[in-house]
N, C-alpha and C. Protein backbone atom coordinates (compact mmCIF):
# COMPACT_ATOMS: atom_id res chain seq x y z
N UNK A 1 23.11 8.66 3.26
CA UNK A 1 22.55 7.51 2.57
C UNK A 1 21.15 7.17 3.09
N UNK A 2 21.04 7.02 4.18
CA UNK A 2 19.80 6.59 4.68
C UNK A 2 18.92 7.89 4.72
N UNK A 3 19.25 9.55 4.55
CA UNK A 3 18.03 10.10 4.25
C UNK A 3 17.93 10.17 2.48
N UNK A 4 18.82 9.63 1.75
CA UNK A 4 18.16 9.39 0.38
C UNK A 4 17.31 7.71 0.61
N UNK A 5 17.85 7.52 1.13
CA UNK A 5 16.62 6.08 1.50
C UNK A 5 15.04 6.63 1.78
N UNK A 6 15.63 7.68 3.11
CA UNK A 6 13.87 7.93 3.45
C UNK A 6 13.14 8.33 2.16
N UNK A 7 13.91 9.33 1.57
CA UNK A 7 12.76 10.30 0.52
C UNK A 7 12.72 9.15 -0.63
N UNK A 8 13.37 8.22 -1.01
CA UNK A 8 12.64 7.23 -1.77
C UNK A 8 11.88 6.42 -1.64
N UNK A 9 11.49 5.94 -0.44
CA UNK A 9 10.84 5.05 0.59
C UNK A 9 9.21 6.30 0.20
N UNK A 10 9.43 7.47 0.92
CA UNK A 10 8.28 8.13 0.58
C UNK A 10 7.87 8.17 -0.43
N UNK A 11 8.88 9.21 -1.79
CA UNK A 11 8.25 8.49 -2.89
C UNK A 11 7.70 7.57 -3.88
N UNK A 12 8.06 6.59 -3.01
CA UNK A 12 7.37 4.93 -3.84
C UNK A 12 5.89 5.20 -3.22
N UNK A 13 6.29 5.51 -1.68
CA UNK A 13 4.76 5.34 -1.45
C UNK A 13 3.59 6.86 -1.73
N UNK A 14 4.63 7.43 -2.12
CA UNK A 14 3.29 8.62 -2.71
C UNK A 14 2.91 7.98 -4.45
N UNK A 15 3.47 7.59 -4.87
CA UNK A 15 3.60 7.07 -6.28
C UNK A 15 2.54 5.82 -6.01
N UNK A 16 2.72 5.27 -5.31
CA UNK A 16 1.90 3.82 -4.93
C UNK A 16 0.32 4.42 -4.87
N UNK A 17 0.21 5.10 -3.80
CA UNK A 17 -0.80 6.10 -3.88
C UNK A 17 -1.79 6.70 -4.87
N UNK A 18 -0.19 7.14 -5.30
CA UNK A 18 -1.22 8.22 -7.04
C UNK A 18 -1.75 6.54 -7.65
N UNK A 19 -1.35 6.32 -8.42
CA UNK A 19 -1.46 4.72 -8.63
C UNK A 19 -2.81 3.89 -8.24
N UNK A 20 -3.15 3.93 -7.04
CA UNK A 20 -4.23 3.84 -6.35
C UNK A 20 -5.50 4.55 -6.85
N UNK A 21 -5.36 6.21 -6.86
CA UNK A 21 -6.19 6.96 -7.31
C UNK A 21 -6.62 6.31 -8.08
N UNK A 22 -5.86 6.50 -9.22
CA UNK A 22 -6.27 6.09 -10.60
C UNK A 22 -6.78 4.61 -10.59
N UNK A 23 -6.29 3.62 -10.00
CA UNK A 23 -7.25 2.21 -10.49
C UNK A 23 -8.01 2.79 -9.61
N UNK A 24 -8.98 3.10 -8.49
CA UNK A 24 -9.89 3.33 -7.85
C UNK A 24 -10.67 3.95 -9.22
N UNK A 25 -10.66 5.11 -8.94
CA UNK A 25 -11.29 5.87 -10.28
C UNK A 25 -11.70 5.05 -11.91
N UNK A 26 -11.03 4.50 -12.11
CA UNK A 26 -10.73 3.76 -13.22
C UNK A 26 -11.97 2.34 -13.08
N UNK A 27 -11.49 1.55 -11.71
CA UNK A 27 -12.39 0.68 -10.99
C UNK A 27 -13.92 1.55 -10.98
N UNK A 28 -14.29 2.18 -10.51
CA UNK A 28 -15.33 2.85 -10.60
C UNK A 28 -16.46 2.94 -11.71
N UNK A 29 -15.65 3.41 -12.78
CA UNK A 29 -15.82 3.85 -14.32
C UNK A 29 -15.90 2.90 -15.48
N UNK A 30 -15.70 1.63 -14.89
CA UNK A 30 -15.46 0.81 -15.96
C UNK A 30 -16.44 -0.57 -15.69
N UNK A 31 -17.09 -0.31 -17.03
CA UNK A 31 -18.41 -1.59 -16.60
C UNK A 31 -18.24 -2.81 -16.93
N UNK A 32 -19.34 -3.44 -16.47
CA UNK A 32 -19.19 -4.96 -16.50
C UNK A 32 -18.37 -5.43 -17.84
N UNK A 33 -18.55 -5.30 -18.71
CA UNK A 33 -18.45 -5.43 -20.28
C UNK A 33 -17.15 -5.55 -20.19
N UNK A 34 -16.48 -4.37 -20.04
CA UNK A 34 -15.03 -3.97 -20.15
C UNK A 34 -14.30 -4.73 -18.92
N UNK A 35 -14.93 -5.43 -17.75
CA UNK A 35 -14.49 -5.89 -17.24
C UNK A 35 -14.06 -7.28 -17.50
N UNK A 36 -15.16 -7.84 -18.11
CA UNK A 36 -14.93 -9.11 -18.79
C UNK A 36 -14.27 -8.95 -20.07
N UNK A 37 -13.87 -8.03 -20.62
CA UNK A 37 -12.62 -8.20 -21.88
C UNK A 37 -11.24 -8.25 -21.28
N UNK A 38 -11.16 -6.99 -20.23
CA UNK A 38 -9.66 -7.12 -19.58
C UNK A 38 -9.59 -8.26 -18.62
N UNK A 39 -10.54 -9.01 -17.91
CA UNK A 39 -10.32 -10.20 -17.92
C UNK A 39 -9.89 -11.68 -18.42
N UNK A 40 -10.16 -11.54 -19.90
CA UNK A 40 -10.24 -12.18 -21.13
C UNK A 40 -8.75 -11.98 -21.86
N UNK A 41 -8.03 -10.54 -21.48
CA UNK A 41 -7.22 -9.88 -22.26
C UNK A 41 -6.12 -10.81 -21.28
N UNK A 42 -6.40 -10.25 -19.60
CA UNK A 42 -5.47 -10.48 -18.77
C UNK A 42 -5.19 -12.43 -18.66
N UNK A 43 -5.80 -13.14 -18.94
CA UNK A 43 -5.58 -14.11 -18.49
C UNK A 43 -5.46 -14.90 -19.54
N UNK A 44 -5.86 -14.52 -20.80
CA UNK A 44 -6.11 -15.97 -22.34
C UNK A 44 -4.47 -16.48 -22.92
N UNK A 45 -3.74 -15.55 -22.50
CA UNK A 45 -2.06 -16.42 -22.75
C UNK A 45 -1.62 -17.22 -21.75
N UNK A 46 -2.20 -17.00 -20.49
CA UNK A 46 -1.45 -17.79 -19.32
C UNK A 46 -2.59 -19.57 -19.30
N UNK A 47 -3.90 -19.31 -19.76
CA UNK A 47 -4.86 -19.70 -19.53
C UNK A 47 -4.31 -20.62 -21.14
N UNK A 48 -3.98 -20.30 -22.00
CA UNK A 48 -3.70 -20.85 -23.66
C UNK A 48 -2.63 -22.10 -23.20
N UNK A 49 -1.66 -21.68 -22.29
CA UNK A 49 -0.17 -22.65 -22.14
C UNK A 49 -0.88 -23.77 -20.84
N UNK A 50 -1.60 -22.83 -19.92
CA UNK A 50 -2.28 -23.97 -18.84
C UNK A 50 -3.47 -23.39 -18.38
N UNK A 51 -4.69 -23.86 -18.96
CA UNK A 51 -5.68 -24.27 -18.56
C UNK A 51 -6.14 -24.15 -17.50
N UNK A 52 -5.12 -24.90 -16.54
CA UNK A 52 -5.81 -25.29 -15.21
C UNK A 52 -5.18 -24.02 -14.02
N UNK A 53 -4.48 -23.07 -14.79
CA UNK A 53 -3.43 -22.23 -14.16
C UNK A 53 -4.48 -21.50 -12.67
N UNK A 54 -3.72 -21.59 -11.96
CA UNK A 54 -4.69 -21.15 -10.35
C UNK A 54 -4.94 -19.48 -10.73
N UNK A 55 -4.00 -18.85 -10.55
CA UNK A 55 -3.75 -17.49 -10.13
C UNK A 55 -4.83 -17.25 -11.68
N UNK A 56 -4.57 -17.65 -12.61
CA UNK A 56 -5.37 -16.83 -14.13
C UNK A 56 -7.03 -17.05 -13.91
N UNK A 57 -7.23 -18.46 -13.61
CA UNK A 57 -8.72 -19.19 -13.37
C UNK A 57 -9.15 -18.12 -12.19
N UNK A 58 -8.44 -18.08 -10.92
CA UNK A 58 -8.89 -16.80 -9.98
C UNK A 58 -9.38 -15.77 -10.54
N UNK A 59 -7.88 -15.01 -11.00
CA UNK A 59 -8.58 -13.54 -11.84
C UNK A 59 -9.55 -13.70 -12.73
N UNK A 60 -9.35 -14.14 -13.58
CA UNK A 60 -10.72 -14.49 -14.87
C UNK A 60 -12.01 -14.57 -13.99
N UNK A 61 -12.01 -15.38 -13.24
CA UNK A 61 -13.63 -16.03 -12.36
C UNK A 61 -14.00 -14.89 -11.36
N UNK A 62 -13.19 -14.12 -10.75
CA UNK A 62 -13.49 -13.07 -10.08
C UNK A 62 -13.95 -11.51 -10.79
N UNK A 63 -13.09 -11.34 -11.74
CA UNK A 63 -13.26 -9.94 -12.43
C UNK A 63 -14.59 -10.36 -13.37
N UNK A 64 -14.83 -11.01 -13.88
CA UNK A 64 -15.93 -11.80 -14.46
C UNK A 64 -17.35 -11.74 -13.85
N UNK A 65 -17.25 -11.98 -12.57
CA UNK A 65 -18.62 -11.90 -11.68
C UNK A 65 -18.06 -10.75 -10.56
N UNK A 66 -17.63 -9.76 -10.90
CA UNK A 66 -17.47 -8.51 -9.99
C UNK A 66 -18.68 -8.13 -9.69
N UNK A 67 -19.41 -8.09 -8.42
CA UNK A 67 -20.60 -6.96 -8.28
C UNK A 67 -20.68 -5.57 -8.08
N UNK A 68 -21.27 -5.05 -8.12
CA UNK A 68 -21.67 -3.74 -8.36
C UNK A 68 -21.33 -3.06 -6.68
N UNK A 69 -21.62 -3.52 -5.49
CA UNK A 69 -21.34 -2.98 -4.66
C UNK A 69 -19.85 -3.50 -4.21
N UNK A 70 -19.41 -4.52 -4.71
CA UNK A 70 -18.36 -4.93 -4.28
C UNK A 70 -16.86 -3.89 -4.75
N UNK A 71 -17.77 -3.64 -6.38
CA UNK A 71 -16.84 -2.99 -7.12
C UNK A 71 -16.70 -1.23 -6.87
N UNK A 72 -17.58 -1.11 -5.79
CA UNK A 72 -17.50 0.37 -5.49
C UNK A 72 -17.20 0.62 -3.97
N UNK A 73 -16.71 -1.03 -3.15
CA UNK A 73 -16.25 -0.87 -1.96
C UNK A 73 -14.84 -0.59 -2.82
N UNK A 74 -14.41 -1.38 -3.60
CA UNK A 74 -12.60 -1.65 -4.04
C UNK A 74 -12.21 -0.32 -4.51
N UNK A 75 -13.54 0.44 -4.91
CA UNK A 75 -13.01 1.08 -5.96
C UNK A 75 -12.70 2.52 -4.77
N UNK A 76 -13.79 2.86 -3.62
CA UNK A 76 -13.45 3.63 -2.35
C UNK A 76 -12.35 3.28 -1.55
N UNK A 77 -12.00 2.30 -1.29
CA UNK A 77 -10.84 1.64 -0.58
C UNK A 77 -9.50 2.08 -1.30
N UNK A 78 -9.73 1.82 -2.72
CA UNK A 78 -8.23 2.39 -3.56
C UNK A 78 -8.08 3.72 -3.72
N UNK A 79 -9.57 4.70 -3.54
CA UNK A 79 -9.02 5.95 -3.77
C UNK A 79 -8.89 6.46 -2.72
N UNK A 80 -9.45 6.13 -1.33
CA UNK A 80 -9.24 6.47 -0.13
C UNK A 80 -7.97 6.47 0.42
N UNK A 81 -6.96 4.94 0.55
CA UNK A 81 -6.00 4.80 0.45
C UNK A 81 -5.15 5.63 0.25
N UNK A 82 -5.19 5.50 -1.15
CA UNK A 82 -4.14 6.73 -2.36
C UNK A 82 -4.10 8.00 -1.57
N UNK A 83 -5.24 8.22 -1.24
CA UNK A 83 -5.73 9.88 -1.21
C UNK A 83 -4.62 10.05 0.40
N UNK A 84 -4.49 9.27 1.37
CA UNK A 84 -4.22 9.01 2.43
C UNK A 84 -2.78 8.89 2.13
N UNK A 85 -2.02 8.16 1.08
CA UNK A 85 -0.44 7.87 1.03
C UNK A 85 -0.09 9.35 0.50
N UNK A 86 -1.14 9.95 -0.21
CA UNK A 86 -0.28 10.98 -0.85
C UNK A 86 -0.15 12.21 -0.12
N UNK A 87 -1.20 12.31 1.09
CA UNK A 87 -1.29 13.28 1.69
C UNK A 87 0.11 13.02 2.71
N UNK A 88 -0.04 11.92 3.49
CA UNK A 88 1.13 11.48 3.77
C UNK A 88 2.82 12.33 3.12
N UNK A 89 2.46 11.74 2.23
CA UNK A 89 3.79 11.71 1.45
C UNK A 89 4.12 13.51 1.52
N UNK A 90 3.66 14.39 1.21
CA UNK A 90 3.59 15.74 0.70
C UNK A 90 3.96 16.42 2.57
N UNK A 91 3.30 15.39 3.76
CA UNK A 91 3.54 16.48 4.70
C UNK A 91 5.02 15.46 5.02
N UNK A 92 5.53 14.62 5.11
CA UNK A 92 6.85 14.24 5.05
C UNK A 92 7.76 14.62 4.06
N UNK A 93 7.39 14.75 3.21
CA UNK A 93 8.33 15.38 2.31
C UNK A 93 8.92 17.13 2.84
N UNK A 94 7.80 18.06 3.07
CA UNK A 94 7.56 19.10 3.36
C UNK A 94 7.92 19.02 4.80
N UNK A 95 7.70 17.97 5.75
CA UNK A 95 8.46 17.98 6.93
C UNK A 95 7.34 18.55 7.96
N UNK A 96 6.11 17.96 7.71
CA UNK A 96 5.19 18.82 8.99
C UNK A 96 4.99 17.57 10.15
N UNK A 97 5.11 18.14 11.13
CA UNK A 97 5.30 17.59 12.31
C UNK A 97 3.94 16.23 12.46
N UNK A 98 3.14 16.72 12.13
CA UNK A 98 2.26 15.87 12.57
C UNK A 98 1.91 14.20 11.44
N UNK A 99 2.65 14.67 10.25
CA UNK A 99 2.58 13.77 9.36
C UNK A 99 3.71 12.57 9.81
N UNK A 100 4.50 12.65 10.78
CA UNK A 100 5.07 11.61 11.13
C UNK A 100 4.57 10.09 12.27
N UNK A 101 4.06 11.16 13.38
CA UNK A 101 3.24 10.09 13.76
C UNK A 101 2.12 9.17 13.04
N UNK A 102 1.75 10.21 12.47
CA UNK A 102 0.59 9.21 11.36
C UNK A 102 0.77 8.27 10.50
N UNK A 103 2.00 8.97 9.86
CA UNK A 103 2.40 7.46 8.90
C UNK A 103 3.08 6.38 9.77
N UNK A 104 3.42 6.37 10.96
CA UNK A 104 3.87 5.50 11.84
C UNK A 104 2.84 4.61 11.63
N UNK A 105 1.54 5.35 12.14
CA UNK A 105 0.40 4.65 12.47
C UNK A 105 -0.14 3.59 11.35
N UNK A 106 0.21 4.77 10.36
CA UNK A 106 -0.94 4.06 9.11
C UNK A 106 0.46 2.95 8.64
N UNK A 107 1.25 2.94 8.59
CA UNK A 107 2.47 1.60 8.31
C UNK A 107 2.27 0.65 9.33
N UNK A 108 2.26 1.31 10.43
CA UNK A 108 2.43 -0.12 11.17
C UNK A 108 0.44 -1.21 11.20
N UNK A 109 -0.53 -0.44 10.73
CA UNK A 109 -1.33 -0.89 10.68
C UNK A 109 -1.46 -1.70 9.46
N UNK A 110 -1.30 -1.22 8.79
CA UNK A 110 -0.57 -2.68 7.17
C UNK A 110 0.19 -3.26 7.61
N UNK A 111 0.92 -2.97 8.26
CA UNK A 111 2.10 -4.19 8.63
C UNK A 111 1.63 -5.39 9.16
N UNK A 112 0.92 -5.11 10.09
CA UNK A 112 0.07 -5.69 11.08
C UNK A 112 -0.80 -6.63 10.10
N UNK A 113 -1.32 -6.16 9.12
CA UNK A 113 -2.93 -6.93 8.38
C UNK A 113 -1.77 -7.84 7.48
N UNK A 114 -0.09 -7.26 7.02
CA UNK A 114 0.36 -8.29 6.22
C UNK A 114 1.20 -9.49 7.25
N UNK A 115 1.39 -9.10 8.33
CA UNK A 115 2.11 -10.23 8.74
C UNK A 115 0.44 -11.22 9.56
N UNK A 116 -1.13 -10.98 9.36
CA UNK A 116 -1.82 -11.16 9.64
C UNK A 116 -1.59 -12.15 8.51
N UNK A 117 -2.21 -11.80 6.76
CA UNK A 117 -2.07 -12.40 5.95
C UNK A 117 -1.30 -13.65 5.73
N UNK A 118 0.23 -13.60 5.95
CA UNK A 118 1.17 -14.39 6.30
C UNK A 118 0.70 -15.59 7.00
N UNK A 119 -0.44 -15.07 8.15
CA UNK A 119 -0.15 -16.27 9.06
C UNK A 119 -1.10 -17.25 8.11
N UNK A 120 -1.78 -16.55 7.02
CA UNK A 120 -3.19 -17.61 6.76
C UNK A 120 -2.12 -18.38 5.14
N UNK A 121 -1.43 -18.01 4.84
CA UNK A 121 -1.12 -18.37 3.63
C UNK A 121 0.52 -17.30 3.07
N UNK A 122 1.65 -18.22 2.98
CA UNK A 122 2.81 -17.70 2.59
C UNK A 122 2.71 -17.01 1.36
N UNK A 123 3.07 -16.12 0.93
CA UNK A 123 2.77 -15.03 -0.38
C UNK A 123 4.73 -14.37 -0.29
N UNK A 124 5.75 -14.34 -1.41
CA UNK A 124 6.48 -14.24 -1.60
C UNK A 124 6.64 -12.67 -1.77
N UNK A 125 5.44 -12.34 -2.28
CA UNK A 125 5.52 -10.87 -2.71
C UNK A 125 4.44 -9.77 -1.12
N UNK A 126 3.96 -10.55 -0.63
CA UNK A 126 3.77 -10.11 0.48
C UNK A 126 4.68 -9.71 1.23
N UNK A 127 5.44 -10.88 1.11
CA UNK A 127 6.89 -10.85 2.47
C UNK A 127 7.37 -9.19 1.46
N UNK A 128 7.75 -9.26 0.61
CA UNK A 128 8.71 -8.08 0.30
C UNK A 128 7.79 -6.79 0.41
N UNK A 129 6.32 -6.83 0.28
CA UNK A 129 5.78 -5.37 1.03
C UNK A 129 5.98 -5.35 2.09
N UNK A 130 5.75 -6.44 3.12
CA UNK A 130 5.96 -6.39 4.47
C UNK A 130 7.30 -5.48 4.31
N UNK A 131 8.41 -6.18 3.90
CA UNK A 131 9.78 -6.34 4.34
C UNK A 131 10.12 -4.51 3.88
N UNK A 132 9.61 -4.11 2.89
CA UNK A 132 9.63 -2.51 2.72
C UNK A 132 8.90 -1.85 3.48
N UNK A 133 7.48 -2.00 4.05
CA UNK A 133 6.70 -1.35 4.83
C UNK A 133 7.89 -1.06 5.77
N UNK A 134 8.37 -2.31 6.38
CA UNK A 134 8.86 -1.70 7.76
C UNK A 134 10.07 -1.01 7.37
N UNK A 135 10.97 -1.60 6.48
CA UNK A 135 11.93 -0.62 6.38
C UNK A 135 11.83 1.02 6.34
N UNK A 136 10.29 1.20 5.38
CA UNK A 136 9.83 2.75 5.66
C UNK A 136 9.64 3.25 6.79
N UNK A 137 9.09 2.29 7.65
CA UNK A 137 8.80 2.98 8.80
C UNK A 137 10.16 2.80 10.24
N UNK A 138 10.97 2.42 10.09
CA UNK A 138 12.23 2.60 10.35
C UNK A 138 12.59 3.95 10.04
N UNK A 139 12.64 3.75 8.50
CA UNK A 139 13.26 5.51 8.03
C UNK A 139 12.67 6.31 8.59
N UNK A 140 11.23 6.16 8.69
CA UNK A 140 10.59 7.59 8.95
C UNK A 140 10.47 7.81 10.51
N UNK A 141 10.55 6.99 11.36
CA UNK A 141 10.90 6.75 12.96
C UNK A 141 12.25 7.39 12.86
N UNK A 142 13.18 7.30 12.29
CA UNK A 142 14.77 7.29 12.38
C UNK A 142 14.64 9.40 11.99
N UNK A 143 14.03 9.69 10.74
CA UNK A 143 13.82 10.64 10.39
C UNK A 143 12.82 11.86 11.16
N UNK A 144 12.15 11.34 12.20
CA UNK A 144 11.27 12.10 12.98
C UNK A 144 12.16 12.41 14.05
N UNK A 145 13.20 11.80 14.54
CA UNK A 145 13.59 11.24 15.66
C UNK A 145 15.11 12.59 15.42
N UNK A 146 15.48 12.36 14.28
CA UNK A 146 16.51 13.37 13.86
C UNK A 146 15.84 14.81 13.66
N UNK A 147 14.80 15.29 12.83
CA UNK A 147 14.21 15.86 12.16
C UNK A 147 13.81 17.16 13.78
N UNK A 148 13.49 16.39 14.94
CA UNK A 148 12.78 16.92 15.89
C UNK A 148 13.34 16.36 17.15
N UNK A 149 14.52 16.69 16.80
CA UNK A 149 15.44 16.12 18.02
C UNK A 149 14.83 15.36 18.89
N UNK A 150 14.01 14.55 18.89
CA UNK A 150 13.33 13.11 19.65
C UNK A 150 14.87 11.90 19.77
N UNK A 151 15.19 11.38 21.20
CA UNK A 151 15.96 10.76 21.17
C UNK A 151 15.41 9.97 22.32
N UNK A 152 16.09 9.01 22.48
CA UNK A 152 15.52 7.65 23.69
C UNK A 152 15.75 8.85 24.58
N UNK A 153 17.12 8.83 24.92
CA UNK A 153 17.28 9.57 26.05
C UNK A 153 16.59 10.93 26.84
N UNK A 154 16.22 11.96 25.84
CA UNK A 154 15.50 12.63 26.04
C UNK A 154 14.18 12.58 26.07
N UNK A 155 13.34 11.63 25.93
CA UNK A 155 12.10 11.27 25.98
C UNK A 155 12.43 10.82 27.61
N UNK A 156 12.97 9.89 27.81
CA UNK A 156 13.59 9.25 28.84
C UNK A 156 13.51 10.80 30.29
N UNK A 157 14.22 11.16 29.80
CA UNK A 157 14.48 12.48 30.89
C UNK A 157 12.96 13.63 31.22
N UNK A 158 12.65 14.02 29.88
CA UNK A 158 11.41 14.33 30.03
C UNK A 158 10.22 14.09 30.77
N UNK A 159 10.17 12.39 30.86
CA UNK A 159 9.33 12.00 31.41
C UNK A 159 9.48 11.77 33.22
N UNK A 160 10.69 12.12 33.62
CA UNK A 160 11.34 11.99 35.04
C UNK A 160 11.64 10.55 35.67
N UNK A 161 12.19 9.66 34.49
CA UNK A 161 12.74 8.44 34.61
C UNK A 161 14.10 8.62 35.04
């Protein structure tokens, strides 16, 4: 059960990834113009029932005045990312040794920036990336640990404790 956990845990996050690519790319490619329609598109029903709606007035007012360098940090950040979960994903899947420590690394460093987030402002849907991040990285600690016979104890002995 828990190694069909891991490989779904991975594939959300290689999927999350690909996902990434594409709005990065997409972010990139798509100009002001079109930014202010899918702004217009995304927010004029929530914005029709309330007006004063926080989260719609945000998006609308932000995608609206996107800048040009801002929109090509978001748009490097999402394909960088991606490019990073999927590579991830392919050497865990495939089982190469060195792709485990890394995604340790690279999970517990989101983890870190969301329970950072947390402290500035409660987000419901934060808590549940948090709350999956770590569960992934459980699996994949739990799965390195099996995978490459790594055990407390033998780390333990190794080291002449």
């Amino acid at each position: 059960m828990l190694d069909r956990l891991f490989r779904l845990g991975v594939w959300i996050k290689g999927i999350d990834g690909l996902l990434e690519i594409v709005g990065g790319v997409a972010l990139a490619l798509v100009g002001p113009q079109t930014l202010n329609h899918l702004a217009t598109f995304l927010t004029q029903r929530e914005l029709a029932e309330d007006p004063s709606d926080r989260v719609a007035t945000f998006l609308r007012d932000h995608l609206q005045h996107l800048s040009g360098g801002v929109k090509l940090a978001g748009s490097l950040y999402l394909v960088s990312h991606g490019i990073a979960k999927v590579l991830l994903m392919i050497g865990l899947l495939r089982n190469v040794r060195w792709a485990y420590p890394l995604a340790e690394v690279f999970l517990m460093v989101f983890i870190a920036y969301e329970a950072y987030r947390l402290t500035i402002g409660f987000s419901l849907p934060l808590v549940i990336v948090l709350a999956l991040d770590g569960a992934i990285l459980v699996l994949i600690w739990r799965e390195q640990r099996q995978r490459w016979g790594l055990s407390a104890e033998r780390s333990m002995e190794g080291s002449g404790s």
